[in-house]
Protein backbone atom coordinates (compact mmCIF):
# COMPACT_ATOMS: atom_id res chain seq x y z
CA UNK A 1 -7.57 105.56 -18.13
CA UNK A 2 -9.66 107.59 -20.56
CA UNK A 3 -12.93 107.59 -20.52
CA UNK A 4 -14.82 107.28 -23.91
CA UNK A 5 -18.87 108.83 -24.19
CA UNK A 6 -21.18 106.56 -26.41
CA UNK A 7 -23.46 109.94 -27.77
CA UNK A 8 -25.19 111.13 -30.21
CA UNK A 9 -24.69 115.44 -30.40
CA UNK A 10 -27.91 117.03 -29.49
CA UNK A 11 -30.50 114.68 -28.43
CA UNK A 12 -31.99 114.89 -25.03
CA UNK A 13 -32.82 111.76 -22.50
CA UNK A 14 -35.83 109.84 -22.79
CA UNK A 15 -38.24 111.15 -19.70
CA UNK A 16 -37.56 109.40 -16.89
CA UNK A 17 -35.26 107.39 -18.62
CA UNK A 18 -31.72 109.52 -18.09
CA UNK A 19 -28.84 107.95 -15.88
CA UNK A 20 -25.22 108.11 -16.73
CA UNK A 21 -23.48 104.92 -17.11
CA UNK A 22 -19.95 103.98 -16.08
CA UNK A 23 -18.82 100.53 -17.11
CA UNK A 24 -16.03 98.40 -16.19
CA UNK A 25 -14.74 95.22 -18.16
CA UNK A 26 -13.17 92.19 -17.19
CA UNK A 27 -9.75 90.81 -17.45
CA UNK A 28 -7.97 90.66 -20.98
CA UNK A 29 -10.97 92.40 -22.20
CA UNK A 30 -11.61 96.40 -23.22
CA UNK A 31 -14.06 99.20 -23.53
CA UNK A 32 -15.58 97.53 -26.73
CA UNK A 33 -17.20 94.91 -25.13
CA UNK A 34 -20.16 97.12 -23.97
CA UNK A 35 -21.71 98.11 -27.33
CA UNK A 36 -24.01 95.11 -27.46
CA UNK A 37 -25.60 96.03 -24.14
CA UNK A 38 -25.35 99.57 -24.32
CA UNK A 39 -27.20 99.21 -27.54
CA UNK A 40 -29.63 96.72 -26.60
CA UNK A 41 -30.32 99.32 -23.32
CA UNK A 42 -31.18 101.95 -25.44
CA UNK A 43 -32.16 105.88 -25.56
CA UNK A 44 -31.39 107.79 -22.43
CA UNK A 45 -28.08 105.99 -21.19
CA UNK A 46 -24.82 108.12 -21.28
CA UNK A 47 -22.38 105.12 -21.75
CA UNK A 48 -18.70 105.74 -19.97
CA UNK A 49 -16.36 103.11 -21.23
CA UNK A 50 -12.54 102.89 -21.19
CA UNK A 51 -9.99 100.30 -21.18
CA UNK A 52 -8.95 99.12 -17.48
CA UNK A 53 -4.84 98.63 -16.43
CA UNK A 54 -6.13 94.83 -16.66
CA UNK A 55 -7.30 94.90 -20.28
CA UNK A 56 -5.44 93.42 -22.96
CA UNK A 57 -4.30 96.21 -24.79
CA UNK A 58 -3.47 97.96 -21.77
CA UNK A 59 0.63 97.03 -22.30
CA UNK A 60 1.01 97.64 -18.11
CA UNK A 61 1.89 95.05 -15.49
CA UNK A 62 0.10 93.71 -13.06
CA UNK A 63 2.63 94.66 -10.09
CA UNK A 64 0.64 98.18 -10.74
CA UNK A 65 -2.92 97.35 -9.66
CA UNK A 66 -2.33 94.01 -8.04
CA UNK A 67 -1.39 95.37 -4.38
CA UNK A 68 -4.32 95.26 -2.29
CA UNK A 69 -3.80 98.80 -0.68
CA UNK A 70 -2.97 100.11 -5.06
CA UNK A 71 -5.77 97.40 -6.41
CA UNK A 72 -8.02 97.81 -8.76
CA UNK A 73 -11.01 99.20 -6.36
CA UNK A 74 -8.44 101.86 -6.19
CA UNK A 75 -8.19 102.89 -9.45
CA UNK A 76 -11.99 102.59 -10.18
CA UNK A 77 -12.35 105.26 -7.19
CA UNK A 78 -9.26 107.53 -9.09
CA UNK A 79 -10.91 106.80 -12.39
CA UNK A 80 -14.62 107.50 -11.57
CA UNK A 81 -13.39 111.54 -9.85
CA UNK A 82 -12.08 111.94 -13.55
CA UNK A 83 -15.66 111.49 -14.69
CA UNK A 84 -16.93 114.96 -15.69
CA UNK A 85 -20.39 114.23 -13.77
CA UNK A 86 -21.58 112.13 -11.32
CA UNK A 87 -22.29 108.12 -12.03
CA UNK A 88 -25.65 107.11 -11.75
CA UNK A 89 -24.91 103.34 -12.29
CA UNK A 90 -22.11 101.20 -12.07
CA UNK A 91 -21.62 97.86 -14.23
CA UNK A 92 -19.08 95.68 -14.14
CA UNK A 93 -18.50 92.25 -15.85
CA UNK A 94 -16.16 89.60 -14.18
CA UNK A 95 -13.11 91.01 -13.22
CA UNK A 96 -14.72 94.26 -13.57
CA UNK A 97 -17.30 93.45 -11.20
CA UNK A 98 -15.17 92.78 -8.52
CA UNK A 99 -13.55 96.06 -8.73
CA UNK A 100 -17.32 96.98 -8.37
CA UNK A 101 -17.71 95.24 -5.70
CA UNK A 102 -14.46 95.81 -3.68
CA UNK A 103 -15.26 99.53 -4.48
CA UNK A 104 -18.95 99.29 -2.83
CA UNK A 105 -17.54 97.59 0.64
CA UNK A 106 -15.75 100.70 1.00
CA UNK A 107 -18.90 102.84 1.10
CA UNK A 108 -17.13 105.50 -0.87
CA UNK A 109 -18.40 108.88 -1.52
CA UNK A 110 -20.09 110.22 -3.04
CA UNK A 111 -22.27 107.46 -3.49
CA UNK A 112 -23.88 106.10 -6.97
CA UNK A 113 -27.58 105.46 -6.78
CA UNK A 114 -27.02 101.70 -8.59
CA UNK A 115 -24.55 98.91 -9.42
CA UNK A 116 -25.12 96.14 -11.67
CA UNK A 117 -22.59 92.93 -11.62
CA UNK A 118 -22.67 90.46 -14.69
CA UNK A 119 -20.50 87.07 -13.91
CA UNK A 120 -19.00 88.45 -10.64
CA UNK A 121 -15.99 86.55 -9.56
CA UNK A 122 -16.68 84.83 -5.54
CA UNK A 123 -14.90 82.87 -3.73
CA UNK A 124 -16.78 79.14 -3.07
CA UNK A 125 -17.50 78.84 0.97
CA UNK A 126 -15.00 75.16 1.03
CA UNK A 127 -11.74 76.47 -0.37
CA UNK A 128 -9.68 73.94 -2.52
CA UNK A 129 -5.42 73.73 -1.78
CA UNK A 130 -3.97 76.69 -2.65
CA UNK A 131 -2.05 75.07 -5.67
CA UNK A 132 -5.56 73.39 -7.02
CA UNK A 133 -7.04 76.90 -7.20
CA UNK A 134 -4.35 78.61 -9.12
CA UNK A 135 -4.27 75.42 -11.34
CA UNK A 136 -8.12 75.79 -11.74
CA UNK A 137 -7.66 79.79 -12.11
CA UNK A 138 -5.36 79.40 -14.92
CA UNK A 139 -7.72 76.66 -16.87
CA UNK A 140 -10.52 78.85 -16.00
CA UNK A 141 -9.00 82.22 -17.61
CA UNK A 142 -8.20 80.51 -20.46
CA UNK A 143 -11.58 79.34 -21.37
CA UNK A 144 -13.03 82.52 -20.15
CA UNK A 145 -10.69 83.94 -23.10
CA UNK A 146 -11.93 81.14 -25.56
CA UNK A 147 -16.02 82.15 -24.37
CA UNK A 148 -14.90 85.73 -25.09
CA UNK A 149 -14.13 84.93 -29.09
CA UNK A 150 -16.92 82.73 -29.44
CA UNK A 151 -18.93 85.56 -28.03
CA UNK A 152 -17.88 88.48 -30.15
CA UNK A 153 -17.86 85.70 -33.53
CA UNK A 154 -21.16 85.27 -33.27
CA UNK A 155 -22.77 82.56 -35.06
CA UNK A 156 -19.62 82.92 -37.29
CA UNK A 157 -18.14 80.59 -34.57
CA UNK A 158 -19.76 77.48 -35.62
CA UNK A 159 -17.73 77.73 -39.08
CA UNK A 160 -14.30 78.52 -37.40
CA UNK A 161 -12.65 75.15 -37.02
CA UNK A 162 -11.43 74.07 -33.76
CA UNK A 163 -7.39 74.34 -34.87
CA UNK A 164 -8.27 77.82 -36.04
CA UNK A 165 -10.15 78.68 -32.52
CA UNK A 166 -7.36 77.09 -30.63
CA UNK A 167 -4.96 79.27 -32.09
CA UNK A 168 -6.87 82.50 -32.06
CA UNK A 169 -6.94 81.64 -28.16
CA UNK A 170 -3.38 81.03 -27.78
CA UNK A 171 -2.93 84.65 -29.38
CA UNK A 172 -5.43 86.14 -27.45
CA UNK A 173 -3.74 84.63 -24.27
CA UNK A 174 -0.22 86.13 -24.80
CA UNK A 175 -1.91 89.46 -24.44
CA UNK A 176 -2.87 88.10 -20.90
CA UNK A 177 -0.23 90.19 -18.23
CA UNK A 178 2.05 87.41 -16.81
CA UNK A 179 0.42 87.04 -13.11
CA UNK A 180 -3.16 87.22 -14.07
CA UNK A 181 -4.25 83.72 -12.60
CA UNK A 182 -2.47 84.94 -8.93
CA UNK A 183 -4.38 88.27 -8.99
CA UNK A 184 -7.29 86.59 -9.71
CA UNK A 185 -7.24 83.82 -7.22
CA UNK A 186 -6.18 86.84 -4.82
CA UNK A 187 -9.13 88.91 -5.73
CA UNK A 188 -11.36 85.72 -5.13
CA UNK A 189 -9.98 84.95 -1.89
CA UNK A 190 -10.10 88.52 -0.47
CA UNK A 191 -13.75 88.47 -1.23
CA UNK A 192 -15.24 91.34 1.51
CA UNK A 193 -17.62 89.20 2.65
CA UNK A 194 -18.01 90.82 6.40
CA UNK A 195 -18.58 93.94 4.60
CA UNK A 196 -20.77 92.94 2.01
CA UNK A 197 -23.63 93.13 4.86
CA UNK A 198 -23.31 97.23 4.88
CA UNK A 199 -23.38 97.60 1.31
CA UNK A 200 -27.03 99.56 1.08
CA UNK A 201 -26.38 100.41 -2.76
CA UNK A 202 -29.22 98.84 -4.92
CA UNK A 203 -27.09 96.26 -6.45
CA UNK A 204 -28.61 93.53 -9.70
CA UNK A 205 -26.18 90.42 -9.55
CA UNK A 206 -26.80 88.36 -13.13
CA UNK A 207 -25.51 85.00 -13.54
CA UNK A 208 -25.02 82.09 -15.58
CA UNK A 209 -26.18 78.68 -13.89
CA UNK A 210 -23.65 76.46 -16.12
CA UNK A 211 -20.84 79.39 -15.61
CA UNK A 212 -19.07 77.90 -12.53
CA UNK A 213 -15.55 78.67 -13.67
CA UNK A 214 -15.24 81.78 -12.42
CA UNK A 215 -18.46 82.93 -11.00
CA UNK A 216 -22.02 80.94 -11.72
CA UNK A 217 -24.72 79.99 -8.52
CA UNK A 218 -21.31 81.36 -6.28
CA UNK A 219 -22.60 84.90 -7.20
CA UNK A 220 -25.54 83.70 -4.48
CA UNK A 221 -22.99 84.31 -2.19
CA UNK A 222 -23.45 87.70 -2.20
CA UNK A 223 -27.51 87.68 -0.89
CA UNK A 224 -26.04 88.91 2.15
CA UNK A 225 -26.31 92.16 0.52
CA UNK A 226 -29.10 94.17 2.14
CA UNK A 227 -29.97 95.44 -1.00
CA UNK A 228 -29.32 93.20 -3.57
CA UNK A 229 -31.00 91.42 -6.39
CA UNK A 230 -29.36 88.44 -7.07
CA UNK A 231 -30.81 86.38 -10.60
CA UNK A 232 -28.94 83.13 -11.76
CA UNK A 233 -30.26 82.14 -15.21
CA UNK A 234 -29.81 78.97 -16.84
CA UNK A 235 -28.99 79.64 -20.25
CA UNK A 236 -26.80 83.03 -19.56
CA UNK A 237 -22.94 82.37 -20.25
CA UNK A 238 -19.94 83.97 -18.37
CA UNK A 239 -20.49 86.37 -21.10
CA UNK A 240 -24.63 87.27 -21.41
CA UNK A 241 -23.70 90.98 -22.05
CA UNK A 242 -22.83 89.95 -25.32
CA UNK A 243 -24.68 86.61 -25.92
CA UNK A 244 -27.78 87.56 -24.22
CA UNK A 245 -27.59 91.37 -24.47
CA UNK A 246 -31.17 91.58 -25.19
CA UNK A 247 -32.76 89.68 -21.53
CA UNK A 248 -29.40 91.09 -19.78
CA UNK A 249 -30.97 94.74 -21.05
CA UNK A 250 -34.41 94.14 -19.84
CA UNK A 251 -33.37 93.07 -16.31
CA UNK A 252 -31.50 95.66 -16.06
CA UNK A 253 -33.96 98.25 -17.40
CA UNK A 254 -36.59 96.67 -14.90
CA UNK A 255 -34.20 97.09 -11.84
CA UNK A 256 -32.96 100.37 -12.77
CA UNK A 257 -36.42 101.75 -13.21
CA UNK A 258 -37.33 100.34 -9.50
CA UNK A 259 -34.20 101.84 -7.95
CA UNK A 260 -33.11 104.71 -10.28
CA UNK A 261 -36.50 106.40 -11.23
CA UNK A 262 -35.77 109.98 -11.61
CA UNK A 263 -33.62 110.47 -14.37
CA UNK A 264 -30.47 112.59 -14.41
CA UNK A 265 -29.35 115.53 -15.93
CA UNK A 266 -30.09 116.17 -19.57
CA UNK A 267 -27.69 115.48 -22.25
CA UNK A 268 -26.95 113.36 -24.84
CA UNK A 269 -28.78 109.83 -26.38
CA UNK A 270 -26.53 107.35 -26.33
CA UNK A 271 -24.77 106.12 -29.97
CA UNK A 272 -22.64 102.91 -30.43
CA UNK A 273 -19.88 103.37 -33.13
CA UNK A 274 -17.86 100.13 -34.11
């Protein structure tokens, strides 16, 4: 993966404001889909963005990252050394954030001072038959796909007709890497919950209340955390990056300033192209 810097030449951080930024989207998704939030976040953010082997443009298969011992908390570790400085904070939405996770139970070194997880995906304490969840994984990544369009249309979305949508989702699911729904539901089920009780990294969980497909009041799950801040909102969807970009970006600004005061080293303000 490449890694892609949101900046603006010459500008320094904000004081106290200056962390560097590594983000990691969810499944079927890309790099693109942090310019809301990194916006909405503001002056003093170095943004690192990049699209994942699980993104839909990413053209690999799944039988790459899908192997626990090669998964994708793997390749975040491999991708975050090819940073060119240290991560302050770590985001990650859905798929994304279980990488995150996955990639905190390992207390890895060196350590990043914060982690922020936006719809995480966790595994419900009753388990359904094995064939129910994959049924319910597949529905669920499909309408995750569908939430994803409406997201990025905007209120243009209430003037696309439901054919049109339909279709547009059918595209958008063909770029989905045959296998998707098994390494999901394998993801979910190899949730680290015994070692979620050493993760000590300042962690801000942000959910949606009505998002129970894939993540939703599960992600309270994770309060086992000894450091984690765990916030399920009712009117955030599986995709409040985007939808809600502006309350997403004040939580986390609050949290970070708790946990991350001292900012990092100088450089550049943070720009969003399109």
């Amino acid at each position: 993966m490449t890694w892609r810097l949101l900046t603006a030449p010459g500008a320094d951080p904000a004081p106290g404001r200056g962390r560097v930024v590594a983000a990691v989207h969810g499944l079927a998704d890309n790099g693109t889909t942090w310019h809301d939030l990194a916006a909405a976040l503001g002056p003093g953010h170095r943004w690192y963005v990049g699209d994942a082997p699980w993104s839909a443009d990413s053209g690999r298969s799944l039988v790459d990252w899908a192997d626990p011992s090669a998964g994708p908390a793997r390749w975040l570790r491999q991708a975050l050394v090819a940073l060119p400085e240290p991560v302050d904070v770590l985001i990650g939405h859905s798929f994304g954030a279980n990488a995150v996770l996955d990639h905190l139970a390992t207390r890895p070194e060196p350590a990043i001072r914060a982690a922020v997880l936006l719809a995480p995906l966790v595994r419900p304490a009753e388990q359904a038959p094995h064939p129910v969840l994959i049924a319910r994984t597949r529905a669920a990544i499909r309408q995750v796909v569908a939430d994803g369009l409406r997201a990025r249309l905007g209120p243009r979305a209430a003037h696309v007709a439901d054919d049109v949508l339909a279709s547009m989702v059918d595209k958008a699911l063909q770029r989905v890497p045959d296998g998707a729904a098994e390494v999901v539901l394998d993801r979910l089920l190899a949730t680290p919950r015994p070692a979620l009780r050493q993760v000590g990294t300042p962690t801000l969980v942000l959910a949606g209340q009505g998002d129970q497909r894939l993540a939703g009041i599960r992600a309270s799950s994770l309060a086992v955390m000894p450091a984690v801040d765990v916030r399920i909102r009712l009117h955030y969807g599986h995709f409040c990056h985007i939808t809600q970009a502006t309350e997403v970006a004040a939580e986390c600004a609050e949290f970070l300033d708790r946990v991350v005061p001292a900012p990092a080293s100088t450089g550049p303000i943070m720009e969003v192209s399109v």
